[in-house]
N, C-alpha and C. Protein backbone atom coordinates (compact mmCIF):
# COMPACT_ATOMS: atom_id res chain seq x y z
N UNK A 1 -19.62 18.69 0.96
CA UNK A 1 -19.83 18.72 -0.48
C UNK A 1 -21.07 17.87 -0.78
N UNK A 2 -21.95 18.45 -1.43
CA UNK A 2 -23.28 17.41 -2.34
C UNK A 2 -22.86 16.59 -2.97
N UNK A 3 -23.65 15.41 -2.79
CA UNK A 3 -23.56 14.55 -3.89
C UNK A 3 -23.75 14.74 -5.17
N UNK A 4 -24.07 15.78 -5.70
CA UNK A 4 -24.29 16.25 -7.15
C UNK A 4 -23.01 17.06 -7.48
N UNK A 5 -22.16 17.65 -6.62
CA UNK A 5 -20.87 18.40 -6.95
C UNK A 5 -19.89 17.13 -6.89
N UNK A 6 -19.86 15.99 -5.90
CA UNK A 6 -19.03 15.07 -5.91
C UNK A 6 -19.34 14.17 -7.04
N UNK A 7 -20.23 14.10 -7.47
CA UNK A 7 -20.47 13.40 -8.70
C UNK A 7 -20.02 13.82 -9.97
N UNK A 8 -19.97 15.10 -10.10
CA UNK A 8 -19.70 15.94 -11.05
C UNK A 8 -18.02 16.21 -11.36
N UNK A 9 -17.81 15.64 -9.95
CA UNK A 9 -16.05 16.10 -9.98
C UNK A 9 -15.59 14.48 -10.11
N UNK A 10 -15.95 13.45 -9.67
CA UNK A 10 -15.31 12.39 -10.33
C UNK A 10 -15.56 12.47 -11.69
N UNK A 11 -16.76 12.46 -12.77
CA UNK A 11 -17.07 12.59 -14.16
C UNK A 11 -15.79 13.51 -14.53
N UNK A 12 -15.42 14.60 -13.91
CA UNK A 12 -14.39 15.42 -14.99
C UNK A 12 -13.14 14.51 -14.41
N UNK A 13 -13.01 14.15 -13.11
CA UNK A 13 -11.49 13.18 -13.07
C UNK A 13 -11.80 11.72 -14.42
N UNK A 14 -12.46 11.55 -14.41
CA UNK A 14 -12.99 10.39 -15.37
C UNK A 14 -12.36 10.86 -16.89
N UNK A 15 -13.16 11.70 -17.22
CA UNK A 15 -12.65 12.49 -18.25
C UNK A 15 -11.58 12.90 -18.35
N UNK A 16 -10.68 13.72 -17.51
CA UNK A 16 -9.41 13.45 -17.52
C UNK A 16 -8.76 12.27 -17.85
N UNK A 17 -8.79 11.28 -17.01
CA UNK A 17 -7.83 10.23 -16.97
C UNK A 17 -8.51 9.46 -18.38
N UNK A 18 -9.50 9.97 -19.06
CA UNK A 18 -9.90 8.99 -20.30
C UNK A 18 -8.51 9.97 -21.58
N UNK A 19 -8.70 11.40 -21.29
CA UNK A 19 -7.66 12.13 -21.95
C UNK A 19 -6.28 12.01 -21.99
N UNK A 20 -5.96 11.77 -20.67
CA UNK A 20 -4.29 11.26 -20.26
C UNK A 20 -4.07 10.22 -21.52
N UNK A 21 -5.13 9.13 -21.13
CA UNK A 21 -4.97 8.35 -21.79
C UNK A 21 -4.37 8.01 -23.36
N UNK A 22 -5.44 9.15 -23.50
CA UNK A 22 -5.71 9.10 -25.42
C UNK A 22 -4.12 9.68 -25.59
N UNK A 23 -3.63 10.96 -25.11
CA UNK A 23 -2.50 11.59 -25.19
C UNK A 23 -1.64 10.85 -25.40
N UNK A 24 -1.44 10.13 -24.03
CA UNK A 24 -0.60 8.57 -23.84
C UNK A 24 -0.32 7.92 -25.07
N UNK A 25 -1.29 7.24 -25.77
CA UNK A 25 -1.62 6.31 -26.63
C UNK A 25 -1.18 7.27 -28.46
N UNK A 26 -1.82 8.55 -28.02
CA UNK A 26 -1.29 9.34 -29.57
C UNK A 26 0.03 9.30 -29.39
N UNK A 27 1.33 9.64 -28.74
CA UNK A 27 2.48 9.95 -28.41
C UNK A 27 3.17 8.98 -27.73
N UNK A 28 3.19 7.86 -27.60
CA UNK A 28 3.60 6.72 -27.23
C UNK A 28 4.85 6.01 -27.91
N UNK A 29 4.87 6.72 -29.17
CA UNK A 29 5.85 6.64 -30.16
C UNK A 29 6.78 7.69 -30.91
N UNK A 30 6.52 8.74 -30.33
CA UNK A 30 6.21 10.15 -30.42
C UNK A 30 7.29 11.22 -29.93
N UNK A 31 8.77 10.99 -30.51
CA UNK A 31 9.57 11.29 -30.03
C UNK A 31 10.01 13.29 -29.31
N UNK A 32 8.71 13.48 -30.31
CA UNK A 32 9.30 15.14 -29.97
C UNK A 32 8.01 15.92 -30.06
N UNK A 33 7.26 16.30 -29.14
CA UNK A 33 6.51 16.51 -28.92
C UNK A 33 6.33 18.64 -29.10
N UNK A 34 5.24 18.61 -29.85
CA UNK A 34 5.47 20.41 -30.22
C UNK A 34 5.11 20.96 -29.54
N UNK A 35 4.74 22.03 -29.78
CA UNK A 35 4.04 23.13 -29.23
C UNK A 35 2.81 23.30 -29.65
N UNK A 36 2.36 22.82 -31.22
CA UNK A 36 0.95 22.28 -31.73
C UNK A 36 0.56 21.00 -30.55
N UNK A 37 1.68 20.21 -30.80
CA UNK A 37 0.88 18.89 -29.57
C UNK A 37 0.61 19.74 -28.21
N UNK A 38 1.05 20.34 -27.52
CA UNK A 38 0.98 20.66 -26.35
C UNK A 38 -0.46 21.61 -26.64
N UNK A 39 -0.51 22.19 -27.55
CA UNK A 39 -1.50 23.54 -27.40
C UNK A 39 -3.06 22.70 -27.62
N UNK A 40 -2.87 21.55 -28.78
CA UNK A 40 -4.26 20.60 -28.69
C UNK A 40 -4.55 20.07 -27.69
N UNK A 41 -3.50 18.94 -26.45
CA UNK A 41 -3.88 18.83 -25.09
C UNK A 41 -4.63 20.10 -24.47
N UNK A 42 -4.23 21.27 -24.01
CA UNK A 42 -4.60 22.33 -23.86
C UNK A 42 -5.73 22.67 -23.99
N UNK A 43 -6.18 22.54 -25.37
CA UNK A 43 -7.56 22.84 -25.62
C UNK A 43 -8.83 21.50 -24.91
N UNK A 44 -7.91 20.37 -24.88
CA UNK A 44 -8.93 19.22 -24.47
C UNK A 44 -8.95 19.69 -23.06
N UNK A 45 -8.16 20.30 -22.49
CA UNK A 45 -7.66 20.43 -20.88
C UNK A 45 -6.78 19.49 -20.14
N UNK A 46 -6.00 19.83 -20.95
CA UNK A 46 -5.03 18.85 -20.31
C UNK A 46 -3.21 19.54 -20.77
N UNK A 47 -2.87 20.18 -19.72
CA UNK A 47 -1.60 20.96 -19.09
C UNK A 47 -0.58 19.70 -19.20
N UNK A 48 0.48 20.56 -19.96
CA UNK A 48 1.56 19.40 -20.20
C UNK A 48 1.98 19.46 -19.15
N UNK A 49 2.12 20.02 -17.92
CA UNK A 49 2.24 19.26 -16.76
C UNK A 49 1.34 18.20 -15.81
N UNK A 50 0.54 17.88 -16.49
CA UNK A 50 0.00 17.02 -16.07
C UNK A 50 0.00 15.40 -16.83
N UNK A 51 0.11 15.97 -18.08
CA UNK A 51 0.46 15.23 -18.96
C UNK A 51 1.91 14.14 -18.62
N UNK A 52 2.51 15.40 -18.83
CA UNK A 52 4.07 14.47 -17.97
C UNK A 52 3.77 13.60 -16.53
N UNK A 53 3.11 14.46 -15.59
CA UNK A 53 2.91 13.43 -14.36
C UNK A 53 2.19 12.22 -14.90
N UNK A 54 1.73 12.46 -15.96
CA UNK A 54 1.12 10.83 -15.32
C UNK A 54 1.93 10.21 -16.95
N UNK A 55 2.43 10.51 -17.47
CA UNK A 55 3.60 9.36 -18.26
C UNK A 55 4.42 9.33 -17.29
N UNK A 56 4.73 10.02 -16.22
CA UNK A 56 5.79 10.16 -15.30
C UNK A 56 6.04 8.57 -14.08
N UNK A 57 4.60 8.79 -14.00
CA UNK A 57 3.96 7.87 -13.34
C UNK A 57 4.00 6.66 -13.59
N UNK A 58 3.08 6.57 -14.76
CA UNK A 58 3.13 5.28 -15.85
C UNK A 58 4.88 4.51 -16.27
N UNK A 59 5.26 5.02 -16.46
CA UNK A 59 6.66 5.08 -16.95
C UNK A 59 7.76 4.92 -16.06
N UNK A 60 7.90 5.32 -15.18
CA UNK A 60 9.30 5.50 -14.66
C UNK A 60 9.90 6.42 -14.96
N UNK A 61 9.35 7.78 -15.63
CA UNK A 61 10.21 8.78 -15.58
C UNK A 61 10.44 9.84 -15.41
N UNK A 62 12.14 10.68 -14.97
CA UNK A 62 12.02 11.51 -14.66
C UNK A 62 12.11 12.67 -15.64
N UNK A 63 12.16 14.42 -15.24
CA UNK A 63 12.19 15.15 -16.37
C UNK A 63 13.32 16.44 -16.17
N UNK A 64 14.02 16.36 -17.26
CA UNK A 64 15.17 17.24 -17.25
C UNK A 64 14.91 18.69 -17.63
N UNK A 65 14.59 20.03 -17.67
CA UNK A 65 14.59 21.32 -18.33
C UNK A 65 15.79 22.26 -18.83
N UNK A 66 15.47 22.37 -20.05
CA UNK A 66 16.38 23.19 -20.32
C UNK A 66 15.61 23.98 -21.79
N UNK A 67 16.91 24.82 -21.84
CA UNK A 67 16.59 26.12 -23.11
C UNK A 67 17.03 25.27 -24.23
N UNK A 68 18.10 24.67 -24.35
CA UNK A 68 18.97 23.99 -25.19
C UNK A 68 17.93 22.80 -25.87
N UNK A 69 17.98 22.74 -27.16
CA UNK A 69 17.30 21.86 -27.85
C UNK A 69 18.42 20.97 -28.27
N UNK A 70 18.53 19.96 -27.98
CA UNK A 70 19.54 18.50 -27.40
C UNK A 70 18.66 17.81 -29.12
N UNK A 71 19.86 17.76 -30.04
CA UNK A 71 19.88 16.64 -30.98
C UNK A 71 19.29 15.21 -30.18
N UNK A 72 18.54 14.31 -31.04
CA UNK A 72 17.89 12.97 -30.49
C UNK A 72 19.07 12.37 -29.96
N UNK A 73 20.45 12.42 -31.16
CA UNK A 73 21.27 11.69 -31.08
C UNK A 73 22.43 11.97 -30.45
N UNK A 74 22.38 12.95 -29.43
CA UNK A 74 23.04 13.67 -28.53
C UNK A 74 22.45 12.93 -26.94
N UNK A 75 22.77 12.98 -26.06
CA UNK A 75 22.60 12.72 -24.63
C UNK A 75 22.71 14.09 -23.56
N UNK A 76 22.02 14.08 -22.56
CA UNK A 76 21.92 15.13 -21.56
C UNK A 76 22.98 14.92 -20.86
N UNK A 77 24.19 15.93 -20.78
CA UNK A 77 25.65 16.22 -20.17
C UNK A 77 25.86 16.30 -18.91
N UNK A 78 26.55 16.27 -17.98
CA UNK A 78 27.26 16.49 -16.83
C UNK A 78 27.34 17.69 -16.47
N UNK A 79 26.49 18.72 -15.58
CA UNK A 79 27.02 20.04 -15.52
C UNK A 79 27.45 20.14 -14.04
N UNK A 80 28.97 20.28 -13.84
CA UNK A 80 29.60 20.05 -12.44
C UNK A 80 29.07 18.73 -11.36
N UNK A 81 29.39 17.92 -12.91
CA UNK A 81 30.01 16.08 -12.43
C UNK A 81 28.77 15.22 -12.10
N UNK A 82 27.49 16.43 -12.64
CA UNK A 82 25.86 15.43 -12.64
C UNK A 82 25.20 15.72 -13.73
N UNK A 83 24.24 15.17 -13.89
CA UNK A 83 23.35 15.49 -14.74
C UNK A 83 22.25 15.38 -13.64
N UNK A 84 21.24 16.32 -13.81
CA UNK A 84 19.89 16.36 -12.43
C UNK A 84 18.42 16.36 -13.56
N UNK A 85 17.74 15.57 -12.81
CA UNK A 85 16.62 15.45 -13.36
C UNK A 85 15.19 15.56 -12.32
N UNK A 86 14.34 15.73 -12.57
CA UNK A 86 12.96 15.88 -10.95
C UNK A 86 11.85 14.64 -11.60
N UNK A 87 11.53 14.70 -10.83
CA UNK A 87 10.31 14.04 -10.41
C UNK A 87 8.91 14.71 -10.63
N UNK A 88 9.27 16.05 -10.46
CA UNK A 88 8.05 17.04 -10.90
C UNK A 88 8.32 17.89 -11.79
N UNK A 89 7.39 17.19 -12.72
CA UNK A 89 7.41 18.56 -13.42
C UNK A 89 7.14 19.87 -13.82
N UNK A 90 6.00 20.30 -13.25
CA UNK A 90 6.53 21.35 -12.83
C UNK A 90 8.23 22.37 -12.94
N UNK A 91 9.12 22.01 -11.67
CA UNK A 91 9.99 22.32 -11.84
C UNK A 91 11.30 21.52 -13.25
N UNK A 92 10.59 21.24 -14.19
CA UNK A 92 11.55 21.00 -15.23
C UNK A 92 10.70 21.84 -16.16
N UNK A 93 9.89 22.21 -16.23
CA UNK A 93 9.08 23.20 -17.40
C UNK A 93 9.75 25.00 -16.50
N UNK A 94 9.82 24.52 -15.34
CA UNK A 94 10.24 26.51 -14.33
C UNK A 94 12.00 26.45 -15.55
N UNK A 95 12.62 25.01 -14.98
CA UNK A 95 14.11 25.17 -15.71
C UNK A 95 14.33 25.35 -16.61
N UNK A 96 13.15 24.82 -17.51
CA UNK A 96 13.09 25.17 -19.04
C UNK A 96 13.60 26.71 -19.32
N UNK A 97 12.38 27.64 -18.58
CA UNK A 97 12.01 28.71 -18.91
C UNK A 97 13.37 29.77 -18.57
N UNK A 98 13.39 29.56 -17.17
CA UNK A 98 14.40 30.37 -16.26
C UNK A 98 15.29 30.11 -16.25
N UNK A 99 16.82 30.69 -16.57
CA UNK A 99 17.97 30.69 -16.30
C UNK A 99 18.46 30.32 -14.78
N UNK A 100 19.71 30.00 -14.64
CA UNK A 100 20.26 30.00 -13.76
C UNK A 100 21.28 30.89 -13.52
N UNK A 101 21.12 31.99 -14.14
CA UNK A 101 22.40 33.17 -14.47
C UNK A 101 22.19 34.45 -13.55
N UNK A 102 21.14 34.47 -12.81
CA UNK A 102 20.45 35.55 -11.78
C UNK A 102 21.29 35.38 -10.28
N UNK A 103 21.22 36.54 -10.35
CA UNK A 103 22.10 36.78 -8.71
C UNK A 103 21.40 35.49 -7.81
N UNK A 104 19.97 34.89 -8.11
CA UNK A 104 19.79 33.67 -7.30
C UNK A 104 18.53 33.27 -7.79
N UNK A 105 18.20 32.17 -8.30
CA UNK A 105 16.92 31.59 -8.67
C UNK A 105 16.24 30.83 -7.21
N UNK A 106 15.42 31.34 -6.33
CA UNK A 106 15.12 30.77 -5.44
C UNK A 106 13.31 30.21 -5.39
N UNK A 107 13.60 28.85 -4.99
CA UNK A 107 12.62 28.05 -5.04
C UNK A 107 12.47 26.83 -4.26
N UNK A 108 11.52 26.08 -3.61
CA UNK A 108 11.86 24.92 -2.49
C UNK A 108 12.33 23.60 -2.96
N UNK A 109 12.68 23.28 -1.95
CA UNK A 109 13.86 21.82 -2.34
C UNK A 109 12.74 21.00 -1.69
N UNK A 110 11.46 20.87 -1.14
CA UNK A 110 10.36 20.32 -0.61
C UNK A 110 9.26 21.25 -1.17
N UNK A 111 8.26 20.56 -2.04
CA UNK A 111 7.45 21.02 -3.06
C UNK A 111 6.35 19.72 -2.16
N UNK A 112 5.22 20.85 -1.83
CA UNK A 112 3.85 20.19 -1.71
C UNK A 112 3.52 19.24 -2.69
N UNK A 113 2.58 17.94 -2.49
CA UNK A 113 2.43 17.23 -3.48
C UNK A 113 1.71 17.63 -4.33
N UNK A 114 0.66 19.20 -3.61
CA UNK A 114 -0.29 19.64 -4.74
C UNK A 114 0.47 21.00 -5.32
N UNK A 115 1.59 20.96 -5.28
CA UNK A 115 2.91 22.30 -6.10
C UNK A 115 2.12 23.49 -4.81
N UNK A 116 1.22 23.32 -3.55
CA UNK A 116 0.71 24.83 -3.40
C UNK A 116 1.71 25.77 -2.92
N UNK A 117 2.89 25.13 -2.33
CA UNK A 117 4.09 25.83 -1.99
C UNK A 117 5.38 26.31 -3.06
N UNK A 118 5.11 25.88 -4.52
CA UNK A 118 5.89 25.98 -5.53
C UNK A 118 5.85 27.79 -5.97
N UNK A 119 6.68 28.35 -5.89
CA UNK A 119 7.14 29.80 -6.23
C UNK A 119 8.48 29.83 -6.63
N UNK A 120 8.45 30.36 -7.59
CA UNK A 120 10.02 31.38 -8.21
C UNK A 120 10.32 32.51 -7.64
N UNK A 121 11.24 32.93 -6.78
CA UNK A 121 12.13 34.34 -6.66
C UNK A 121 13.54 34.34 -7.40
N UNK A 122 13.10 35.36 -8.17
CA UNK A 122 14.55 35.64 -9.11
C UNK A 122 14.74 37.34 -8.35
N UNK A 123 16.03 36.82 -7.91
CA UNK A 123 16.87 38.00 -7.48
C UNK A 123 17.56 38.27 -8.47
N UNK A 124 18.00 39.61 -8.90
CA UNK A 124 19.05 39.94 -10.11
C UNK A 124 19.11 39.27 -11.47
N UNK A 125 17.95 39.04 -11.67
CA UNK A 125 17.56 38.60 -12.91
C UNK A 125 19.03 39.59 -14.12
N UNK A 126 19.74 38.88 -15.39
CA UNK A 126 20.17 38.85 -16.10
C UNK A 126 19.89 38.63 -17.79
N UNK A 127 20.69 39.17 -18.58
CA UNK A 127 20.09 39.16 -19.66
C UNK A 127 19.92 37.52 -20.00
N UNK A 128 18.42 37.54 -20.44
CA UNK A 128 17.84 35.93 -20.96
C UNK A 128 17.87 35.18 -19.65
N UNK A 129 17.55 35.62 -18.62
CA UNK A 129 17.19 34.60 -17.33
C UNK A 129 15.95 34.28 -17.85
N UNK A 130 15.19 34.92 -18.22
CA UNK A 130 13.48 34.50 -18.56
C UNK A 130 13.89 34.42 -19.96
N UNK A 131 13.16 33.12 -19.99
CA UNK A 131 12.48 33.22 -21.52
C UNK A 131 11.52 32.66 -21.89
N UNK A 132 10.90 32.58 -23.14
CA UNK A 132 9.50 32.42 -23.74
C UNK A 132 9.40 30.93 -23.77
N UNK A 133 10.66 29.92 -24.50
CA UNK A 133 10.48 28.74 -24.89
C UNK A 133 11.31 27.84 -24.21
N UNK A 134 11.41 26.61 -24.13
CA UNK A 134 12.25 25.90 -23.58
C UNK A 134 12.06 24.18 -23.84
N UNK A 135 12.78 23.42 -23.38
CA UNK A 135 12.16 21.72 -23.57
C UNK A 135 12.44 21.27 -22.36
N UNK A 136 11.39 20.01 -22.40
CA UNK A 136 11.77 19.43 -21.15
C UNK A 136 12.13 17.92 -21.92
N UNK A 137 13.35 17.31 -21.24
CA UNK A 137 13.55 16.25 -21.73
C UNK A 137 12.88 15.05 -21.04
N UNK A 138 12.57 14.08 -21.57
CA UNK A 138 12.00 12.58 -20.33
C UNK A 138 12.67 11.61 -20.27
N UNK A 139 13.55 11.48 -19.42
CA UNK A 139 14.20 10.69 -18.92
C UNK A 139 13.67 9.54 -18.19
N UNK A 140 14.40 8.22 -18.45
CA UNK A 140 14.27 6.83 -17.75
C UNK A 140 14.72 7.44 -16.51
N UNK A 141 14.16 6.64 -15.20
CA UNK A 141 15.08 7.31 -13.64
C UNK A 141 15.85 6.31 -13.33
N UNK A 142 16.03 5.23 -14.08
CA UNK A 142 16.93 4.65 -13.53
C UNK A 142 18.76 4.75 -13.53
N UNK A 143 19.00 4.80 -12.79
CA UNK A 143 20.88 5.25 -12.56
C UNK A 143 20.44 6.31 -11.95
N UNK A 144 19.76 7.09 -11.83
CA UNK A 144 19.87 8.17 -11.23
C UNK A 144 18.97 8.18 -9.55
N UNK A 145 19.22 9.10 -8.48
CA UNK A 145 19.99 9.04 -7.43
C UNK A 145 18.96 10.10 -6.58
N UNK A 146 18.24 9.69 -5.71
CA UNK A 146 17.24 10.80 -5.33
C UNK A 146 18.40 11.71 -3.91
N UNK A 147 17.60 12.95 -4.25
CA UNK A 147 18.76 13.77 -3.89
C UNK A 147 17.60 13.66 -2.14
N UNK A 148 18.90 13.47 -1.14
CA UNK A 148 18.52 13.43 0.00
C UNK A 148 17.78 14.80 1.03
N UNK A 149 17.76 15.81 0.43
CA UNK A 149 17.85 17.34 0.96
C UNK A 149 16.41 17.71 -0.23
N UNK A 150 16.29 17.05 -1.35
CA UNK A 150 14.66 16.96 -1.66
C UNK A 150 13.63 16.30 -1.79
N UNK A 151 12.32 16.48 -2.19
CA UNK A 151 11.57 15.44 -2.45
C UNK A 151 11.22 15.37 -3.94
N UNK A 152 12.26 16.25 -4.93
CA UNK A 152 11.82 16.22 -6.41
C UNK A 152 12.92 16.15 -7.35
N UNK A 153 14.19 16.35 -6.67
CA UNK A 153 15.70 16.07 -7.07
C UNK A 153 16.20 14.77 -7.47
N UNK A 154 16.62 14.57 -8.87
CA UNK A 154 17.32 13.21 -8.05
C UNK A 154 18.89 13.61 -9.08
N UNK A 155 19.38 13.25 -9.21
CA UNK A 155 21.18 13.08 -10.35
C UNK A 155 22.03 11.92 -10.15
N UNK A 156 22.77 11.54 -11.32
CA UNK A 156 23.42 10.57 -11.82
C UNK A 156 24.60 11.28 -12.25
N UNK A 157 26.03 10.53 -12.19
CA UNK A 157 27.29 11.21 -12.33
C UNK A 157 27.91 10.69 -13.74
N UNK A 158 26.77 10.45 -14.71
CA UNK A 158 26.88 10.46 -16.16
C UNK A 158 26.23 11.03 -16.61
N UNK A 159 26.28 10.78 -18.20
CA UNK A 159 25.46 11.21 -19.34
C UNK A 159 23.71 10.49 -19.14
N UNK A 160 22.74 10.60 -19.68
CA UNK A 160 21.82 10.47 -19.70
C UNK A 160 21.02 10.70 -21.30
N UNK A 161 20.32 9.35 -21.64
CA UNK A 161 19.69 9.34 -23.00
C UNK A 161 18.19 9.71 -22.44
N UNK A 162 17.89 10.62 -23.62
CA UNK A 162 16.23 10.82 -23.20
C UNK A 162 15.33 9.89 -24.38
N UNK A 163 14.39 9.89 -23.68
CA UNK A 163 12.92 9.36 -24.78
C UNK A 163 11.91 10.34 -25.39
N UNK A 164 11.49 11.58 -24.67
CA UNK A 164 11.21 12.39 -25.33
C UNK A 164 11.63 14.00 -25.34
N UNK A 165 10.79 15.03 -25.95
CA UNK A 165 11.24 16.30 -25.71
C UNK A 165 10.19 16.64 -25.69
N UNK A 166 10.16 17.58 -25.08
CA UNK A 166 8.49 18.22 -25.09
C UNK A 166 9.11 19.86 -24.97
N UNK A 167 8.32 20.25 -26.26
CA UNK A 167 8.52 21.82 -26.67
C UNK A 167 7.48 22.72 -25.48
N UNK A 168 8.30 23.32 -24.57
CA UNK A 168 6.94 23.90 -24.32
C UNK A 168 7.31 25.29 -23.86
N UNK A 169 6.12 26.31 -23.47
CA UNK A 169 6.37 27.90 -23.28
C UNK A 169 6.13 28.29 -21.45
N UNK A 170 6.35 29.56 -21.82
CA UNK A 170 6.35 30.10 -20.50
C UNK A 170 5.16 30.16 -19.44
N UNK A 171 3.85 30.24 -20.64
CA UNK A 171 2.99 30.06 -19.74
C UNK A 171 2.42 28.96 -19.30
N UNK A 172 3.57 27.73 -20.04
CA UNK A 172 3.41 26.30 -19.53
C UNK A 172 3.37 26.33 -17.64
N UNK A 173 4.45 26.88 -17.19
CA UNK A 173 4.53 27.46 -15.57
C UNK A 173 3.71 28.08 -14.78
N UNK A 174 2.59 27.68 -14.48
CA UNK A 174 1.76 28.37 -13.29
C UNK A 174 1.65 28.63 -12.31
N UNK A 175 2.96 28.93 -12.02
CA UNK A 175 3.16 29.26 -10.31
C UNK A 175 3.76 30.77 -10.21
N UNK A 176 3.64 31.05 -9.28
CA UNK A 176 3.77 32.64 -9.14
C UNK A 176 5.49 33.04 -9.46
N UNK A 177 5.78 33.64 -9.78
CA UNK A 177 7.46 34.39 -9.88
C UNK A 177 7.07 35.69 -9.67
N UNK A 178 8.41 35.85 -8.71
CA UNK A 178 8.68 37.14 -8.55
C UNK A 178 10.17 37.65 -8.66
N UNK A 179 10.51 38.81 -9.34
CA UNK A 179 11.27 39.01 -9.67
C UNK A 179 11.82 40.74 -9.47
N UNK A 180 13.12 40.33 -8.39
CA UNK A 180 13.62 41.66 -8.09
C UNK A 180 14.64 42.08 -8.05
C-alpha cells in the first residue's frame, strides 16, 4: 500500500472515530434512539452497527434483539430460564429482524472479528420470520455469563434492565441471508 492510500485511510479512521464520538456525546443521555437518529449517523457514515460496537466497547455493553418494543419500565424476560444477550452486534440487529419461528435460523456460534464469516440460512421460513423493523436493546454485561460454545453469546438466568433501544431496520443487517 502507498503512503498516500495509507494516509488517506487513517484520515477517514480519524474521522470516524471523531463521529463515534460526537454520536456518543449527542446520545449519551438518550434513552431511545430512532430511526431519524440512526438514518442521520448513516448519512455522516456511520452504521448503527458500528455505532453500538464502540458504545459497546466504551461501556461495557452487551446487546439484546428483538421485534418486541419493551416499555422503559419493563425489563428483558427469561425465555427458557435465560435471557441472552451478544457481544456483537451485528447479530442483535440479524435477531431484531429475523424470527426464530423457521424450520431453522442457521448462523455461526464463532463469528470472525471482521463478521467475514457472518451469514443467515433460514430454512422454512414462516409467516413474519423476516421483518422490516426491530430494536436492539443495550444492556450492562454484567451478571451475565459468556456462553462457552461462542465467541458472541453470553446469558444470565434473570431479568435484565436495559439503557437503551435503538430502533432499527432490515437493511440495518449486511450480511448475506439466504433463504429456502
Amino acid at each position: 500500500m502507498s503512503m498516500e492510500k495509507i494516509s488517506k485511510e487513517m484520515e477517514r479512521s480519524e474521522a470516524a472515530a471523531s463521529l463515534l464520538e460526537h454520536f456518543d456525546a449527542k446520545f449519551i443521555d438518550k434513552q431511545e434512539i430512532t430511526r431519524e437518529d440512526v438514518a442521520e449517523m448513516k448519512d455522516r457514515g456511520i452504521t448503527v452497527e458500528k455505532f453500538l460496537g464502540f458504545i459497546g466497547k466504551n461501556y461495557g455493553y452487551l446487546f439484546h434483539g428483538s421485534r418486541m418494543e419493551i416499555p422503559f419500565t419493563d425489563t428483558l424476560q427469561t425465555s427458557g430460564g435465560k435471557v441472552f444477550a451478544s457481544s456483537n452486534p451485528a447479530i442483535a440487529i440479524m435477531k431484531a429482524i429475523y424470527l426464530n419461528n423457521a424450520k431453522n435460523l442457521g448462523y455461526p456460534l464463532h463469528v470472525d472479528e471482521d463478521n467475514a464469516n457472518l451469514a443467515l440460512q433460514i430454512d422454512g421460513p414462516q409467516v413474519n420470520t423476516i421483518g422490516e423493523l426491530g430494536y436492539v436493546y443495550v444492556v450492562s454485561a454484567e451478571g451475565f455469563i459468556p456462553d462457552p460454545n461462542s465467541n458472541w453469546q453470553y446469558s444470565r438466568a434473570d431479568s435484565a434492565s436495559f439503557v437503551k433501544r435503538v430502533q432499527i431496520g432490515r437493511d440495518d443487517f449486511k450480511y448475506p441471508v439466504r433463504v429456502t
